[in-house]
Protein backbone atom coordinates (compact mmCIF):
# COMPACT_ATOMS: atom_id res chain seq x y z
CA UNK A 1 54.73 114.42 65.52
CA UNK A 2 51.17 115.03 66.74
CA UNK A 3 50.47 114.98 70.59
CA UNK A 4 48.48 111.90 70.05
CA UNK A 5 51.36 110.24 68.65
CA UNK A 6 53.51 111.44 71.77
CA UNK A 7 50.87 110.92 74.06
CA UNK A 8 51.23 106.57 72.24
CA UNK A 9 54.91 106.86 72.85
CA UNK A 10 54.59 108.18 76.24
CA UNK A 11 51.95 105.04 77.10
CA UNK A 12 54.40 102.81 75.63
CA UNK A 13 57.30 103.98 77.60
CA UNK A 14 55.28 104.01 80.63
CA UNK A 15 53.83 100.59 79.95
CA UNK A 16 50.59 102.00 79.85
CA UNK A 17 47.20 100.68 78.24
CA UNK A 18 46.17 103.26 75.62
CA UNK A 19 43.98 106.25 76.18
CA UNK A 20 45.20 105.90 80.03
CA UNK A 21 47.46 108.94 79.87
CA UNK A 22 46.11 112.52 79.49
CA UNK A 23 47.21 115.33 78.18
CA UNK A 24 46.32 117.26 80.90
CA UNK A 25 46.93 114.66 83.97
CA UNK A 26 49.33 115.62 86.97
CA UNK A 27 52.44 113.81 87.07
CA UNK A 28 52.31 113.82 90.47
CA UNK A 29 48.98 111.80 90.60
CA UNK A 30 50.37 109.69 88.07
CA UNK A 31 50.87 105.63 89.70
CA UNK A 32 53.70 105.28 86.68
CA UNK A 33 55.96 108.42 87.45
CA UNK A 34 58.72 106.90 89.54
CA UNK A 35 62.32 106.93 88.70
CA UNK A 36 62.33 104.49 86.43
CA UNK A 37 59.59 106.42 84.39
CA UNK A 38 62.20 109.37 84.63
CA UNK A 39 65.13 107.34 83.63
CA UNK A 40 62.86 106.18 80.86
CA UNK A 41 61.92 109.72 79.65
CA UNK A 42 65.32 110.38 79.50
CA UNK A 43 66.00 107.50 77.01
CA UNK A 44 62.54 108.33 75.17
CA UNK A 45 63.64 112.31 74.47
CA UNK A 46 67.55 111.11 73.38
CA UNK A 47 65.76 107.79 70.97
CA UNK A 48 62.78 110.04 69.78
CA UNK A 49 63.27 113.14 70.02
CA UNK A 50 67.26 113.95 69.61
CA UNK A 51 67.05 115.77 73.11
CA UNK A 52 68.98 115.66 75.97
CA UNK A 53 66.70 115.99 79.04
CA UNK A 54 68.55 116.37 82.39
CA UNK A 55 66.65 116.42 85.66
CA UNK A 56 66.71 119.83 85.91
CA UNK A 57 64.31 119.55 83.02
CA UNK A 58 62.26 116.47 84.66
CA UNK A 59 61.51 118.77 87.69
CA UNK A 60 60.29 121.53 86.16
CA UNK A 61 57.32 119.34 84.23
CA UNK A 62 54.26 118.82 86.49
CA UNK A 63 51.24 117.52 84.12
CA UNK A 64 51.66 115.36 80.51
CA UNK A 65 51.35 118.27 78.68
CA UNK A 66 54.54 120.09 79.88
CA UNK A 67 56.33 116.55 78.72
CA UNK A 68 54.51 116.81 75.01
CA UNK A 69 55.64 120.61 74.33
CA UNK A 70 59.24 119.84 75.64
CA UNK A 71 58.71 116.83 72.97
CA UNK A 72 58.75 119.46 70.06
């Protein structure tokens, strides 16, 4: 799966218009990265992915792009 293609699923997830997320945006700055768009995630990585991403893992992510690579 291409990062553009993550990038869509992530904007989807998020409820998101597309092109609004950025590779390289800071979660933190992010208006959409609450809980519930960390309780998505989770969801997201298990449906999409086949991962199992524990909060441990959420914390340690701190732009879009550190989301796409753990996508891999």
């Amino acid at each position: 799966m291409s990062d553009s293609e993550k990038i869509k699923l992530l904007e989807d997830a998020f409820e998101l218009d597309e092109g609004e997320l950025a590779a390289d945006a800071a979660l933190a700055d992010l208006d959409c990265w609450d809980s519930m768009a960390k309780l998505t995630l989770i969801v997201l990585m298990d449906e999409e992915c086949g991962k199992i991403l524990k909060s441990d893992d959420i914390k340690k992510f701190v732009t879009v792009q550190d989301i796409l690579d753990y996508m891999e």
